[in-house]
Protein backbone atom coordinates (compact mmCIF):
# COMPACT_ATOMS: atom_id res chain seq x y z
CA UNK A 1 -20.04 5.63 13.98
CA UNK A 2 -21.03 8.69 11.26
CA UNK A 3 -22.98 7.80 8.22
CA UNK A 4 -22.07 9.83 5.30
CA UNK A 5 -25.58 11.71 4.16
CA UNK A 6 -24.22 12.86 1.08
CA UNK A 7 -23.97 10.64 -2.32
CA UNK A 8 -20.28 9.04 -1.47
CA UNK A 9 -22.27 6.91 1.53
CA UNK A 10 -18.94 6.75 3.53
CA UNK A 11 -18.84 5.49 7.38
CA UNK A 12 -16.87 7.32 9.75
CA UNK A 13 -15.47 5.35 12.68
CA UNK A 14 -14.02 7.15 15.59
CA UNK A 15 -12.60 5.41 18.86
CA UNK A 16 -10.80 8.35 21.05
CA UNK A 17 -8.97 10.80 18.39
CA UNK A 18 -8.09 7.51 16.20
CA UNK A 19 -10.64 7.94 12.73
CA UNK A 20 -11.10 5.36 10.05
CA UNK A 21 -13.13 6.48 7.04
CA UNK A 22 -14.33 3.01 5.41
CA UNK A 23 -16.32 3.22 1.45
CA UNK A 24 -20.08 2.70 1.87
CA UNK A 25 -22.14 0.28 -0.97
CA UNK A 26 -20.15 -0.38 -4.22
CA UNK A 27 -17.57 -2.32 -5.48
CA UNK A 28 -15.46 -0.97 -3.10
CA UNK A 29 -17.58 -1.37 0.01
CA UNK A 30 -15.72 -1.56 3.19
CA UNK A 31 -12.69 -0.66 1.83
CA UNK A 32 -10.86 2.17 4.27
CA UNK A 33 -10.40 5.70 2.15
CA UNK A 34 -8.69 7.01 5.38
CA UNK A 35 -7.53 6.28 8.59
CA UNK A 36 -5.44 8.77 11.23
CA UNK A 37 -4.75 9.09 14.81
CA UNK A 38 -2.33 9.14 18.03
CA UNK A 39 -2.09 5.42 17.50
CA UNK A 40 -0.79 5.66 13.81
CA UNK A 41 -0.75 2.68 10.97
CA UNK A 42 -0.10 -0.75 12.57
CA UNK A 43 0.08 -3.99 12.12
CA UNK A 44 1.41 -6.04 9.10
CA UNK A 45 -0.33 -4.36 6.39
CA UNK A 46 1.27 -1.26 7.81
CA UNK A 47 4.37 -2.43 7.92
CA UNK A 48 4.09 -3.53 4.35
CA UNK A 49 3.14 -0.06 2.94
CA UNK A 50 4.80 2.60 5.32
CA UNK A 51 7.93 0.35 6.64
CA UNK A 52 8.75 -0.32 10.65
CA UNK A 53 7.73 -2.68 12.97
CA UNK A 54 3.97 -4.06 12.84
CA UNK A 55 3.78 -2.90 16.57
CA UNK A 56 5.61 0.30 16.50
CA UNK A 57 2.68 3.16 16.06
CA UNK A 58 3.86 5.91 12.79
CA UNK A 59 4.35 8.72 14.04
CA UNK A 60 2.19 11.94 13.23
């Protein structure tokens, strides 16, 4: 895990080449600005915005 040292306060998450960027203290906090990777968008909220199967990885 990264800790943003600028103002923003972001985390940075990083397991393998897979990164999730994820909104520091606010009323957003915890919220994920970003996520990308080899093992794409998954799951059902995936599914919902991008289409496919929840279990299928999107491709690059």
């Amino acid at each position: 895990m990264y800790h943003s040292t600028g103002t923003a306060g972001t985390f940075t998450f990083r397991q393998g080449d897979d990164i999730v960027v994820i909104d520091g203290p606010g009323t957003t906090q915890g919220q994920a600005i970003t996520a990308y990777g080899p093992s794409g968008i998954k799951g059902e909220s995936g599914a919902t915005a991008l289409g496919g199967k929840p279990r299928i990885p999107t491709p690059r």
